[in-house]
C-alpha atoms as a PDB file:
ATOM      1  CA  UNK A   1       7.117   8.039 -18.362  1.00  0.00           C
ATOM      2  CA  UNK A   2      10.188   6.012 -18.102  1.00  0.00           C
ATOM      3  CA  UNK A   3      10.933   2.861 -20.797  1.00  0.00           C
ATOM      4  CA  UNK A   4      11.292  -0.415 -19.587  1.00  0.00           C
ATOM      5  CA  UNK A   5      14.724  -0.152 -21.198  1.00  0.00           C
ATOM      6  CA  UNK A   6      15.350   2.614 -18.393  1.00  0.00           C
ATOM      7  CA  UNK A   7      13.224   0.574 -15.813  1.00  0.00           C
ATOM      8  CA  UNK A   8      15.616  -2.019 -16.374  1.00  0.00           C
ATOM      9  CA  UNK A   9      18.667  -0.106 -16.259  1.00  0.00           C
ATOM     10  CA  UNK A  10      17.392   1.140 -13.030  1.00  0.00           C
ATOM     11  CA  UNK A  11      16.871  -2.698 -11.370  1.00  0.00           C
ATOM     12  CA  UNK A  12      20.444  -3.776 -12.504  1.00  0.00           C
ATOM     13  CA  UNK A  13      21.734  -0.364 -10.594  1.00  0.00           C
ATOM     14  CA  UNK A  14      19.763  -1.381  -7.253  1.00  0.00           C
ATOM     15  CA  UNK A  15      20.957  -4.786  -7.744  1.00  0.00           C
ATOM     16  CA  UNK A  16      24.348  -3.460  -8.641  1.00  0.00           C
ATOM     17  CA  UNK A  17      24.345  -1.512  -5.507  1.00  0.00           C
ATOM     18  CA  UNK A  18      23.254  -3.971  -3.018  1.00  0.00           C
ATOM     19  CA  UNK A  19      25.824  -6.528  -4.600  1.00  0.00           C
ATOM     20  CA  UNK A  20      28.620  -4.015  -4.312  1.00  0.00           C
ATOM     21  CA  UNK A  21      27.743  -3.098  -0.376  1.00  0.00           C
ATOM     22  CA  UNK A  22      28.264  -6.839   0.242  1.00  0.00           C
ATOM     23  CA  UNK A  23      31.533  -7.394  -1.938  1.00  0.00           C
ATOM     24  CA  UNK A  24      29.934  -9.345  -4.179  1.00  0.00           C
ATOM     25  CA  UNK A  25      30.952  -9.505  -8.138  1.00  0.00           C
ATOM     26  CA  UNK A  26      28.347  -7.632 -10.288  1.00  0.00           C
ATOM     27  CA  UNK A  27      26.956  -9.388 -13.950  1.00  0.00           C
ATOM     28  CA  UNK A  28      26.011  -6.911 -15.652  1.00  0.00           C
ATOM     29  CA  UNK A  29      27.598  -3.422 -13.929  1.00  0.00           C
ATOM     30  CA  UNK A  30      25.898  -0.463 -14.969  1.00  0.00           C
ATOM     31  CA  UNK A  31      28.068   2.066 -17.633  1.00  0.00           C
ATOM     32  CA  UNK A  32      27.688   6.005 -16.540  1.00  0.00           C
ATOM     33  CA  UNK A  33      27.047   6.375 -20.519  1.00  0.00           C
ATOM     34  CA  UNK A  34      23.171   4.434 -19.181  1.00  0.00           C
ATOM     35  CA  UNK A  35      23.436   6.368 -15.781  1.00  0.00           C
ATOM     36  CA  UNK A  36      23.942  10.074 -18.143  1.00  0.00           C
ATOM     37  CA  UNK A  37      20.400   9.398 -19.576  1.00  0.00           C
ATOM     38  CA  UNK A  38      18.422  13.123 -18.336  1.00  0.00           C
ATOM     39  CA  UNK A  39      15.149  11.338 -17.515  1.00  0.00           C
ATOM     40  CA  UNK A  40      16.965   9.568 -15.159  1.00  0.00           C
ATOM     41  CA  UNK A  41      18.014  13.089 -13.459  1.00  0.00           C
ATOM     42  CA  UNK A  42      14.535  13.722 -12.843  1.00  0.00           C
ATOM     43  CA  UNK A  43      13.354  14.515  -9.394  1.00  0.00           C
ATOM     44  CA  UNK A  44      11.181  11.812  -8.440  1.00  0.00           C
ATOM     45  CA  UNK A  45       9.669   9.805  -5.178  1.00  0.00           C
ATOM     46  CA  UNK A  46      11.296   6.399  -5.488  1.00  0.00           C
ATOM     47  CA  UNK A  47      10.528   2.861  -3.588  1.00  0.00           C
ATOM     48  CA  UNK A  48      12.574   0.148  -3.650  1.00  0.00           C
ATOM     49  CA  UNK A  49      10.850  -3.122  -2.677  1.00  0.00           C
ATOM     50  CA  UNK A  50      13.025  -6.634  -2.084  1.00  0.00           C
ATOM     51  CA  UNK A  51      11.138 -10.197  -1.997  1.00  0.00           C
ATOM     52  CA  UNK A  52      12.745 -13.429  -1.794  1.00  0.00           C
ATOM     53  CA  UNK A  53      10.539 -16.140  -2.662  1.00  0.00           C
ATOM     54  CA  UNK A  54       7.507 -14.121  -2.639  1.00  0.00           C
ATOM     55  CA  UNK A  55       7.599 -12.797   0.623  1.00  0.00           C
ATOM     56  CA  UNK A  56       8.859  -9.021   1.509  1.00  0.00           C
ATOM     57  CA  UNK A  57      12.087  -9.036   2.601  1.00  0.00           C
ATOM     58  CA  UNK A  58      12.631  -4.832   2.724  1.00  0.00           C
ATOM     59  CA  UNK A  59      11.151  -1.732   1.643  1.00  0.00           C
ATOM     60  CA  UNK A  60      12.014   1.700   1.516  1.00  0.00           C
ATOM     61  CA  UNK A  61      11.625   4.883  -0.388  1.00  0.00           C
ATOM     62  CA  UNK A  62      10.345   8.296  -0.322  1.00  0.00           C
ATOM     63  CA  UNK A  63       7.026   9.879  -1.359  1.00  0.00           C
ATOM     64  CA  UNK A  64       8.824  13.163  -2.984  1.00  0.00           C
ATOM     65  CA  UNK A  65      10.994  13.493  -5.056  1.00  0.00           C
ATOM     66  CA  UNK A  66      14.196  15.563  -3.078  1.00  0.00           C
ATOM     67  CA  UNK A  67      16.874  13.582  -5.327  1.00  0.00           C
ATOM     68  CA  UNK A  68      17.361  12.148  -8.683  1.00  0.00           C
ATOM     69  CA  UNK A  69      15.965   8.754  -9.205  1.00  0.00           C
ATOM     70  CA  UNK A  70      19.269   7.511 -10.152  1.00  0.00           C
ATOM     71  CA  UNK A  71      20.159   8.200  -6.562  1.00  0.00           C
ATOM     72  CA  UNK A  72      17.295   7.466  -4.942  1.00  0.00           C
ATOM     73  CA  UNK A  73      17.289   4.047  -6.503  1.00  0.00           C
ATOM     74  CA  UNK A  74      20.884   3.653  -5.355  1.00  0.00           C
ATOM     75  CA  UNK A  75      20.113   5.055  -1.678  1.00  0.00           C
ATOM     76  CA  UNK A  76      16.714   3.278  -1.040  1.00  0.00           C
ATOM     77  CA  UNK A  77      18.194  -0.167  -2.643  1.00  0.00           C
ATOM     78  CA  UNK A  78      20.687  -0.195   0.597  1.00  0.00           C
ATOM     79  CA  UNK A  79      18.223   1.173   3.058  1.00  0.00           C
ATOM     80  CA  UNK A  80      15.676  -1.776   1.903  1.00  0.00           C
ATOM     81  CA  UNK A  81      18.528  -4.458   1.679  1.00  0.00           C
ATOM     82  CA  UNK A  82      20.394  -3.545   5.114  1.00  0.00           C
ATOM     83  CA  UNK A  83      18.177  -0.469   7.453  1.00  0.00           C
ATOM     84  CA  UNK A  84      14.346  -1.560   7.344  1.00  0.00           C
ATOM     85  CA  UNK A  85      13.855  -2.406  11.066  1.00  0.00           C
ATOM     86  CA  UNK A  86      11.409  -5.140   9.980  1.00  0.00           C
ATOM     87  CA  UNK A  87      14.263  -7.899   8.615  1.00  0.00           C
ATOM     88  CA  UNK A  88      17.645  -8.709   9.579  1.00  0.00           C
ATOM     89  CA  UNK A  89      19.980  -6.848   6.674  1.00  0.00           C
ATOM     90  CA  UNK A  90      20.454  -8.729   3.438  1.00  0.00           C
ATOM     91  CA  UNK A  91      23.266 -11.291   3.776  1.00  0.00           C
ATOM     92  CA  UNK A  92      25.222 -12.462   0.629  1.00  0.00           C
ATOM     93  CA  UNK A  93      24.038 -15.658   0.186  1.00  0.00           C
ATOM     94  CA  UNK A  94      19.981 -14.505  -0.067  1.00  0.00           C
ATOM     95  CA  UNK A  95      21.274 -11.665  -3.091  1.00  0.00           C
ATOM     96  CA  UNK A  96      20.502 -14.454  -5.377  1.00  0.00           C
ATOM     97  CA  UNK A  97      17.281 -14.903  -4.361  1.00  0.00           C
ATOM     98  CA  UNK A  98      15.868 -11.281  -4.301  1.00  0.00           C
ATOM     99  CA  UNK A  99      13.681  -9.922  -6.853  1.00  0.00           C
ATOM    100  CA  UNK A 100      13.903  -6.214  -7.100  1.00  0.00           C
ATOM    101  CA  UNK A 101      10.642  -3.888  -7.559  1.00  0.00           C
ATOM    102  CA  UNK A 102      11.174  -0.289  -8.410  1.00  0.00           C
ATOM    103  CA  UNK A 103       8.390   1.950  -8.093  1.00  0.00           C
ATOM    104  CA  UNK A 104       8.515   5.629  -9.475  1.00  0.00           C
ATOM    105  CA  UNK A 105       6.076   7.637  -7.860  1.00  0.00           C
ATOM    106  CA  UNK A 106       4.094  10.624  -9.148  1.00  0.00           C
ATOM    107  CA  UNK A 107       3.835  13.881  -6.957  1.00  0.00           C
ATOM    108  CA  UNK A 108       1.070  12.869  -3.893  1.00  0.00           C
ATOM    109  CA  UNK A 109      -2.131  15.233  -4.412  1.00  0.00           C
ATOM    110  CA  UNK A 110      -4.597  15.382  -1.748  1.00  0.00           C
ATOM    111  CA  UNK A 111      -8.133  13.494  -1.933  1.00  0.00           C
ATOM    112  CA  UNK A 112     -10.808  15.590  -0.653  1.00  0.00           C
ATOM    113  CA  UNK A 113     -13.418  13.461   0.657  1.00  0.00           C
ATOM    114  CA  UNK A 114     -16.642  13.704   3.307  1.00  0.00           C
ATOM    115  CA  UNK A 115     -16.488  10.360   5.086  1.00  0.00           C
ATOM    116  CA  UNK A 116     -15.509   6.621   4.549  1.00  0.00           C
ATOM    117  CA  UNK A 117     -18.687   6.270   2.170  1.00  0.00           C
ATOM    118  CA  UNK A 118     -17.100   9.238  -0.180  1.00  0.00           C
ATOM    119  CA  UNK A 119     -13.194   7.840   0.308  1.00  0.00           C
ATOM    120  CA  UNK A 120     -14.732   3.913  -0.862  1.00  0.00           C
ATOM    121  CA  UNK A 121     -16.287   5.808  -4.050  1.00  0.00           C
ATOM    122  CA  UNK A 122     -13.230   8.008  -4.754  1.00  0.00           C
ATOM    123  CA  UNK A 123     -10.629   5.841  -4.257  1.00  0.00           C
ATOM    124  CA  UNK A 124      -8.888   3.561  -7.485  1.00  0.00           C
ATOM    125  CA  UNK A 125      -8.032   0.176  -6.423  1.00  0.00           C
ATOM    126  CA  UNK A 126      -5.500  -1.226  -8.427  1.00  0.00           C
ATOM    127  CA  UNK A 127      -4.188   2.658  -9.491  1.00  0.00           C
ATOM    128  CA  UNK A 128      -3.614   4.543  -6.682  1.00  0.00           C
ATOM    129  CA  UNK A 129      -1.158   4.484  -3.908  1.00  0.00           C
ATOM    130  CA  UNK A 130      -2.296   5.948  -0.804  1.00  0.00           C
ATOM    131  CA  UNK A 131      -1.156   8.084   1.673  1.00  0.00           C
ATOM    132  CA  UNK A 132      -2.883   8.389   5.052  1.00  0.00           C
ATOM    133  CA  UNK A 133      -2.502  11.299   8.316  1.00  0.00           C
ATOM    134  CA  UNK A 134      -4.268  11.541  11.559  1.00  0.00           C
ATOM    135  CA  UNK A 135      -4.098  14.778  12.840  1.00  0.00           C
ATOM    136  CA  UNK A 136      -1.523  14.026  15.399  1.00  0.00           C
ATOM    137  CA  UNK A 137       0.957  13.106  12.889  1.00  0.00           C
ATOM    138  CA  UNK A 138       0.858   9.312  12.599  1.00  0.00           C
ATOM    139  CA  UNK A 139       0.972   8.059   8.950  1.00  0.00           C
ATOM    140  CA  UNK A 140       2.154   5.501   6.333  1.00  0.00           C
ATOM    141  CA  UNK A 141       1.506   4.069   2.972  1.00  0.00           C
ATOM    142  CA  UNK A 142       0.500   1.536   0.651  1.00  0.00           C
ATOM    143  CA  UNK A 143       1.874   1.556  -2.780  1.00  0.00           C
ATOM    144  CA  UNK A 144      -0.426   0.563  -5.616  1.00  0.00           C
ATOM    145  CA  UNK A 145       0.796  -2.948  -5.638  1.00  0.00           C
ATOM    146  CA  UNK A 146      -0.475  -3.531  -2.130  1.00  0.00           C
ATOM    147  CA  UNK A 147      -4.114  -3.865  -3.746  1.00  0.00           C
ATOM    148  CA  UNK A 148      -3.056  -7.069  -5.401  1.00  0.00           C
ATOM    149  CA  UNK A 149      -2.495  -8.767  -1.760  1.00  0.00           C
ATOM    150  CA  UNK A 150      -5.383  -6.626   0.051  1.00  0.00           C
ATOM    151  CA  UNK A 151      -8.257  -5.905  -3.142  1.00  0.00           C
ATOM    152  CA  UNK A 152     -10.757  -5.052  -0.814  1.00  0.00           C
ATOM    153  CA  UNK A 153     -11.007  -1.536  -0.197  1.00  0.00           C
ATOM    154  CA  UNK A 154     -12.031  -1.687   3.086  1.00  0.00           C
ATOM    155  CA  UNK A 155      -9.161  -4.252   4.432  1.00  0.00           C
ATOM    156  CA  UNK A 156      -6.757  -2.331   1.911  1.00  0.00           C
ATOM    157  CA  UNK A 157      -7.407   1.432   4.493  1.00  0.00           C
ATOM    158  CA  UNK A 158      -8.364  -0.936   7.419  1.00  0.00           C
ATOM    159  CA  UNK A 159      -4.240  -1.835   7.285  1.00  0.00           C
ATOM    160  CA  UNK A 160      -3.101   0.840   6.155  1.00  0.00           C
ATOM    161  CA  UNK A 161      -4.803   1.968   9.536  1.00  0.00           C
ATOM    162  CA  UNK A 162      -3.033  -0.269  11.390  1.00  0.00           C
ATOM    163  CA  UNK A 163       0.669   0.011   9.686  1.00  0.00           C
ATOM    164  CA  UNK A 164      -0.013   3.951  10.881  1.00  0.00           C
ATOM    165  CA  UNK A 165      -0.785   2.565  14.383  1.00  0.00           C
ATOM    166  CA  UNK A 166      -4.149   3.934  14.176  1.00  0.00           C
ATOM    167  CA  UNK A 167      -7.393   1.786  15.155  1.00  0.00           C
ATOM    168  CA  UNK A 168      -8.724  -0.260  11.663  1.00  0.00           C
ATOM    169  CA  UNK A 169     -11.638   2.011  11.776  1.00  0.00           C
ATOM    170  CA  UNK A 170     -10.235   5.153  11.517  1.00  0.00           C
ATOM    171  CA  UNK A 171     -10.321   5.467   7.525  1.00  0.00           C
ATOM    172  CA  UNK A 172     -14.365   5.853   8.469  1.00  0.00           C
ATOM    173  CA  UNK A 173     -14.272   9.338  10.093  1.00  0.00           C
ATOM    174  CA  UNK A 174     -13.870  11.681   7.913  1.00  0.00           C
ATOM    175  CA  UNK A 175     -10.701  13.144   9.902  1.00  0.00           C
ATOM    176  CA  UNK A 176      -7.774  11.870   8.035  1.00  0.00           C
ATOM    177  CA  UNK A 177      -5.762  13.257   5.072  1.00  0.00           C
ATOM    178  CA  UNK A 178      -5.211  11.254   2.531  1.00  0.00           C
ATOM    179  CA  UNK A 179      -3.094  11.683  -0.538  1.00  0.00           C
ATOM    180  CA  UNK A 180      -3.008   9.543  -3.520  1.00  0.00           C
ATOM    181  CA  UNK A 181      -0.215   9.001  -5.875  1.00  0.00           C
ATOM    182  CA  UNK A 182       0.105   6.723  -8.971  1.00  0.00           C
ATOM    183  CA  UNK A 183       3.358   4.550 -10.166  1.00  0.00           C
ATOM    184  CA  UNK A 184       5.607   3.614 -12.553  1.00  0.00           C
ATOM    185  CA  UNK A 185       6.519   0.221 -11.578  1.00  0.00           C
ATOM    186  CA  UNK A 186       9.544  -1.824 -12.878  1.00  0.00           C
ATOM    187  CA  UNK A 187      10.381  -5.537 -11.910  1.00  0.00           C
ATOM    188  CA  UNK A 188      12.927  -7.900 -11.820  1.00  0.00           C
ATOM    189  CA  UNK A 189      11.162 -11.291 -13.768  1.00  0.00           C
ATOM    190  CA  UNK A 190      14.121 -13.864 -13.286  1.00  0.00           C
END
């Protein structure tokens, strides 16, 4: 488990590093004495989300960890802010108006289930991030924090269906993989 004192050091970096692609002059920069810190050499899965006034405006990250987070903070802050086909990049004058979300992901383990019945019952809303695979490769997540705009388990795999480009109703037969991961979540408050 990270501190929020490293959580925090990690949202000035992605800030930092957005700020920087753009030419922009950073507050607060972040020293290498902060970026030196081991945990933050840890192998981790790492998403960084952007909203500006309370609407997603990028998200990107990856599931495993094939990088530090340090990097993968750094990387993921400048695909979210300028390469998510979704949104338009980032321009300079909306950097003051993004709140950065950090997630830190734990390592994906399957959920062995029977059917949607058994996935409803084994399933944390709230805790875990889910993973979803149809056998002929098509797939996506959710991040734990998507349960506080979708709390319904059903609409929650229903789109997560959909984002996968799967019919709403697959979720209910039994014949997807799921994995489920948990997070460490860090978050810009100002």
């Amino acid at each position: 488990m990270l501190s929020e004192k490293q959580g925090s050091i990690l949202l000035r970096l992605a800030r930092q590093t957005i700020a920087e692609h753009l030419h922009l002059p950073v507050e607060t920069p972040v020293r290498e004495a902060e970026l030196a810190d081991p945990d933050l050499q840890a192998k981790r899965g790492v998403f960084v989300t952007l909203n500006k006034h309370g609407a997603l405006r990028g998200c990107i990250g990856s599931l495993v960890g094939q990088e530090s987070i340090i990097n993968g903070v750094r990387r993921h802050a400048l695909n979210a802010a300028f390469h998510d086909a979704r949104f338009p990049p980032v321009t300079a004058d909306e950097v003051p108006d993004l709140r950065i979300d950090i997630s830190i992901l734990s390592e994906p383990r399957p959920l062995a289930y029977s059917d949607g019945d058994d996935l409803l019952k084994k399933l944390q809303p709230q805790v875990d991030g889910v993973i979803l695979r149809a056998p002929g490769g098509a797939g996506a997540t959710f991040l734990p924090q998507v349960w506080e705009k979708l709390p319904d388990p059903q609409f929650f795999l229903s789109h997560l269906c959909l984002k996968a480009g799967l019919p709403q109703t697959a979720w209910q037969s039994g014949q997807l993989e799921i994995d489920t991961y948990q997070v460490q979540h860090f978050e810009e408050t100002t």
